[in-house]
N, C-alpha and C. Protein backbone atom coordinates (compact mmCIF):
# COMPACT_ATOMS: atom_id res chain seq x y z
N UNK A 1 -2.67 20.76 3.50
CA UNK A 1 -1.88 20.19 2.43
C UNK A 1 -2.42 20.63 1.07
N UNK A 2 -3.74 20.95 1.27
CA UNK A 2 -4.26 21.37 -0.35
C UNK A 2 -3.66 22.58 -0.94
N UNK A 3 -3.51 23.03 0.19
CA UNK A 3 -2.43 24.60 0.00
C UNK A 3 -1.13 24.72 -0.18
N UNK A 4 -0.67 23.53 -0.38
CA UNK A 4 0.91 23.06 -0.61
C UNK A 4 1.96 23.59 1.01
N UNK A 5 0.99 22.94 2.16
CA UNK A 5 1.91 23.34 3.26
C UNK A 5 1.39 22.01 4.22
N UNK A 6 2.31 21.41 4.78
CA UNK A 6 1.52 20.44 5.30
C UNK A 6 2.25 20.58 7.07
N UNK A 7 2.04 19.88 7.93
CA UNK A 7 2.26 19.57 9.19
C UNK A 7 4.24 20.11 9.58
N UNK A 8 5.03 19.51 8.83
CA UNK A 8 6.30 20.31 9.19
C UNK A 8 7.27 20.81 8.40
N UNK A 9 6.59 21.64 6.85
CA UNK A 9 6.65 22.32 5.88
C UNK A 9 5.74 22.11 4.73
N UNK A 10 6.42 22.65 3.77
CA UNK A 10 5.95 22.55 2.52
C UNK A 10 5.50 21.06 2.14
N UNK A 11 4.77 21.15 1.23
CA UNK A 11 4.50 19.88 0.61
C UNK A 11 5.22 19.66 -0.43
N UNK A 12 5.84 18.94 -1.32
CA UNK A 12 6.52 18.47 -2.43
C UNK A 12 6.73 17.08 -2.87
N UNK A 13 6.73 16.87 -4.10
CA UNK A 13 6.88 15.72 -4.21
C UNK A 13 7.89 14.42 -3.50
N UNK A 14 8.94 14.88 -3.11
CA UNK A 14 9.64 14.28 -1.76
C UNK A 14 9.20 14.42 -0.65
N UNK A 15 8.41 15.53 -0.08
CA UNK A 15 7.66 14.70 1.11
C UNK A 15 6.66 13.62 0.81
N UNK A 16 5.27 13.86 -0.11
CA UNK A 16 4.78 13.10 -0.47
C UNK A 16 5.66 11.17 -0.41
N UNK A 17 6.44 11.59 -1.15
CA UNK A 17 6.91 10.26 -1.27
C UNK A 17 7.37 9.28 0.23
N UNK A 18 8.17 10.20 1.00
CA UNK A 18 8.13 10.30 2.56
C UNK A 18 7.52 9.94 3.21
N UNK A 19 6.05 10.30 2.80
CA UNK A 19 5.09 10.12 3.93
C UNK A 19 4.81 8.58 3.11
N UNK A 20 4.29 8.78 2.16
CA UNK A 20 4.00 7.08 1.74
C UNK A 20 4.96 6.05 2.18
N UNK A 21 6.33 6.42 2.26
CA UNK A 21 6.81 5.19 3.19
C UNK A 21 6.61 5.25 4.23
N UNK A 22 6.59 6.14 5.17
CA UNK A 22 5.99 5.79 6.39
C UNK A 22 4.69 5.19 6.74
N UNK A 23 3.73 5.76 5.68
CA UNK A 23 2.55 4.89 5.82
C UNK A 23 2.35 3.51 5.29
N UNK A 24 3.38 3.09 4.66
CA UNK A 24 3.91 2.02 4.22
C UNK A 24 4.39 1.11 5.55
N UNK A 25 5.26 1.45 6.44
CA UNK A 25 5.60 0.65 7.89
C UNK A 25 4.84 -0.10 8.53
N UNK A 26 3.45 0.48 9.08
CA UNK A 26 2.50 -0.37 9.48
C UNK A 26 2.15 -1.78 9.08
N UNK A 27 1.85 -1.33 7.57
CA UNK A 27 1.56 -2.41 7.28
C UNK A 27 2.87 -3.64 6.94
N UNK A 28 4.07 -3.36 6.35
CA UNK A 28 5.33 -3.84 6.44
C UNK A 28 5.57 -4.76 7.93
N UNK A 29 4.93 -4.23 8.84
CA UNK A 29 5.32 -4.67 10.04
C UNK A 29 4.74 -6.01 10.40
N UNK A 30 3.59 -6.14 9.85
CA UNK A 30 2.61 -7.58 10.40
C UNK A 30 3.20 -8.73 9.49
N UNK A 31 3.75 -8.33 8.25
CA UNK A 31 5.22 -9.68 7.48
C UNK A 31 6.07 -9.46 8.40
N UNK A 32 6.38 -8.74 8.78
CA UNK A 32 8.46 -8.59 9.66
C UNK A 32 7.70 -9.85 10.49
N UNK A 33 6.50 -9.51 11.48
CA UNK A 33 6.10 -9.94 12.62
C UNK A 33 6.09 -11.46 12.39
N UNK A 34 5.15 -12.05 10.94
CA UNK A 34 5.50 -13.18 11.48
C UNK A 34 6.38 -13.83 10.22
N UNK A 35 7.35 -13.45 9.77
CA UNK A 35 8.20 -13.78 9.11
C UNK A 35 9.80 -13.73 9.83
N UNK A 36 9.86 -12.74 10.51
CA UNK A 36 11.28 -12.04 10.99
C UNK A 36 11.72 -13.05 12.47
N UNK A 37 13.10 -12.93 13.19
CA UNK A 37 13.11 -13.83 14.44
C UNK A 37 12.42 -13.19 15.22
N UNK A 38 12.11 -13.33 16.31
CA UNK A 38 11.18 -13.00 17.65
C UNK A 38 12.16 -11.92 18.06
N UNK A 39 13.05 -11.97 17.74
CA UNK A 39 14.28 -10.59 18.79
C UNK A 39 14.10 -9.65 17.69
N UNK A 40 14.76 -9.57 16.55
CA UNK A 40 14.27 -8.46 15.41
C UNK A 40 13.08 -7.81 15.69
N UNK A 41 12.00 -8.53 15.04
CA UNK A 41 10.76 -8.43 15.49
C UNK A 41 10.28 -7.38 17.14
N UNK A 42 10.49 -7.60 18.08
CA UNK A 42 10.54 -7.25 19.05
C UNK A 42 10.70 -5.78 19.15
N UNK A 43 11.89 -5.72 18.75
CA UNK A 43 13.03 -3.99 18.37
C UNK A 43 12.11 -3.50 17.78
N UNK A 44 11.88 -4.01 16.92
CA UNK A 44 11.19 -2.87 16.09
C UNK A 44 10.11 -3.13 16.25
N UNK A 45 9.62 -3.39 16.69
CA UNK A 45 8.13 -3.08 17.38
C UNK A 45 7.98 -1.94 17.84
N UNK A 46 8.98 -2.20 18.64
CA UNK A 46 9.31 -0.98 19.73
C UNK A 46 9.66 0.25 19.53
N UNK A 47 10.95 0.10 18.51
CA UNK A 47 11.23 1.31 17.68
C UNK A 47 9.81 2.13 17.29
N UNK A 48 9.25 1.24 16.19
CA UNK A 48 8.60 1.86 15.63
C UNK A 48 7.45 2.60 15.93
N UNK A 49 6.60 1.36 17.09
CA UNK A 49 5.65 2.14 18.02
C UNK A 49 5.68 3.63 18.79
N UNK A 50 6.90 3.60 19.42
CA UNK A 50 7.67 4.92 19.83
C UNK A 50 8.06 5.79 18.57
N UNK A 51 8.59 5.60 17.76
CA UNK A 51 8.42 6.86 16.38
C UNK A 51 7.23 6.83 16.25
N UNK A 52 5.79 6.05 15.97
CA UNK A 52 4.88 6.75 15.34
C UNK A 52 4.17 7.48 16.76
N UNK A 53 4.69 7.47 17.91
CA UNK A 53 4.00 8.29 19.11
C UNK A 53 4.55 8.91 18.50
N UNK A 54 5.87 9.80 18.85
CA UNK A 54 6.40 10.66 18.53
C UNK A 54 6.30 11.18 17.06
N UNK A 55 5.75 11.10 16.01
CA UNK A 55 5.43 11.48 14.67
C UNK A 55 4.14 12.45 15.26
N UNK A 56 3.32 11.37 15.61
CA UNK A 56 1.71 11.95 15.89
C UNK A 56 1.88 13.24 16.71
N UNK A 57 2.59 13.09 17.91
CA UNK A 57 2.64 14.03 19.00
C UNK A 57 3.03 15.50 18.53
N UNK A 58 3.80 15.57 17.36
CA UNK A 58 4.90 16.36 16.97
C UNK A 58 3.95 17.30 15.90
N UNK A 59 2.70 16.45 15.47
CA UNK A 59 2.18 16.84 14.49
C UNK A 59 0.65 17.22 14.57
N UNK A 60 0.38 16.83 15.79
CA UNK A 60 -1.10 17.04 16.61
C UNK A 60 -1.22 18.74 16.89
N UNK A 61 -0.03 19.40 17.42
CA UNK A 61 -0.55 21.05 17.89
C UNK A 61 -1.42 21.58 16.69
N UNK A 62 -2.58 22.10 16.91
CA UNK A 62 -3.35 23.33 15.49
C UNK A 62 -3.63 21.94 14.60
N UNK A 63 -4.10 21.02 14.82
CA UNK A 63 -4.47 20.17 13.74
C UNK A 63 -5.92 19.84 13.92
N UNK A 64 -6.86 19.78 12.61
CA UNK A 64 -8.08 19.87 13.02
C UNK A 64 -8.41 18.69 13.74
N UNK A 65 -10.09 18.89 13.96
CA UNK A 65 -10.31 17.64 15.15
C UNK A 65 -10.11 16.06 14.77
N UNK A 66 -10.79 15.92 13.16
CA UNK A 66 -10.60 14.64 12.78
C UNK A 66 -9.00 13.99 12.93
N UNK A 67 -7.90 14.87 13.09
CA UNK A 67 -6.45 14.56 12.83
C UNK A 67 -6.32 14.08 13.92
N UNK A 68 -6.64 15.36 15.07
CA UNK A 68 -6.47 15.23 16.45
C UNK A 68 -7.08 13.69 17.30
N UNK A 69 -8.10 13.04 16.75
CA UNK A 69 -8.87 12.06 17.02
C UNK A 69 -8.17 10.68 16.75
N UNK A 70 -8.18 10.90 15.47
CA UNK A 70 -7.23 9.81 14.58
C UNK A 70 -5.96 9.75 15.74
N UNK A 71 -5.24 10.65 15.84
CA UNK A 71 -4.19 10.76 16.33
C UNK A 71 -3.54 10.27 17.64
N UNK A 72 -5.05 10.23 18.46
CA UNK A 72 -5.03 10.07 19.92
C UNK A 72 -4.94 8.50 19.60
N UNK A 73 -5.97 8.06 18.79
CA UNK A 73 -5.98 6.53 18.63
C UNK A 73 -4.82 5.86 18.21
N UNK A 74 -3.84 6.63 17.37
CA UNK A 74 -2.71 5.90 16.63
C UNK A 74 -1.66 5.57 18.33
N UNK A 75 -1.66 6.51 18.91
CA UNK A 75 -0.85 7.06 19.61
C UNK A 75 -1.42 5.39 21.06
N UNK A 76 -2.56 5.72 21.54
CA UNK A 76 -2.84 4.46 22.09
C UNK A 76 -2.26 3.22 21.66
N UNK A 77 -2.59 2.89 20.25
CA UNK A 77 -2.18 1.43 19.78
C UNK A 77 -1.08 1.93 19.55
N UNK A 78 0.11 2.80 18.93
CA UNK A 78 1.79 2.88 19.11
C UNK A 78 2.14 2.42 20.26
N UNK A 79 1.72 2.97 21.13
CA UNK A 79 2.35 2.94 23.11
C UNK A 79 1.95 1.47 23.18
N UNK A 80 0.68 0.55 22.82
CA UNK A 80 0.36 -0.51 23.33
C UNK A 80 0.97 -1.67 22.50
N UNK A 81 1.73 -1.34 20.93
CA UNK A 81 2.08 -2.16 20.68
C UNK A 81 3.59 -2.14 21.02
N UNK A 82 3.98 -0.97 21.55
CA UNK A 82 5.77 -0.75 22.27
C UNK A 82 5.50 -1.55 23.62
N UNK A 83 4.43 -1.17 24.73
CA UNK A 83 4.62 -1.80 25.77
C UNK A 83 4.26 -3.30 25.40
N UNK A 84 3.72 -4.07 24.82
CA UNK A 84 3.28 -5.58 24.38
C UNK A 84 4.90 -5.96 24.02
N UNK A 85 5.55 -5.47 23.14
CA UNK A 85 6.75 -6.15 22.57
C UNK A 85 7.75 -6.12 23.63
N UNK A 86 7.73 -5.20 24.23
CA UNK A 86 8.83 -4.93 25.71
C UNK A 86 8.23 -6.13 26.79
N UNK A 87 7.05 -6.41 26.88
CA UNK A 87 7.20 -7.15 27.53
C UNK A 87 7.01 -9.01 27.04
N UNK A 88 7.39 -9.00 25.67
CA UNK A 88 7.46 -10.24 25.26
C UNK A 88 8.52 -11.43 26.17
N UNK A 89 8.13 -11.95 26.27
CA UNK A 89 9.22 -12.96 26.61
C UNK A 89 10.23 -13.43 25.69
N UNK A 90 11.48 -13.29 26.50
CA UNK A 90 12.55 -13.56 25.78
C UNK A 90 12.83 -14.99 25.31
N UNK A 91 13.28 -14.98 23.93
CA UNK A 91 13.26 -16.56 23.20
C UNK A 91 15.33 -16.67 23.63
């Protein structure tokens, strides 16, 4: 990225901005969680856990090791907070 090329193009001030909302979600998510109904909540758990696998996965090939590391871990807690909400009990 210091080189103005990042993971799935160029860098620019609209990706930049891009990525800050996405890195923005996480944390967005623990208000939805206990603010939002239990079924909302749920979905997008799920949703979202499954996009940030799929973000990481997409963006892991040729990435150095610290990314690659980070990555494996996001990817654990994504999958574990999709399978936890799937298996919430229904209200």
């Amino acid at each position: 990225m210091i080189n103005g090329a990042g993971p799935v193009g160029p860098v620019n001030e609209g990706t930049l901005v891009a990525t800050a909302l996405m890195l923005a979600i996480p944390g967005l998510m623990v208000a939805v969680s206990l603010l939002a109904p239990a079924r909302l909540t749920r979905w997008l758990n799920i949703l979202f856990g499954l996009f940030y696998t799929a973000i990481m996965v997409l963006t892991m090939p040729g990435a150095w090791w610290f990314y690659i590391t980070l990555g494996a871990i996001e990817i654990v807690v994504s999958l574990a907070i999709s399978g936890l909400a799937w298996r919430w009990p229904r209200v």
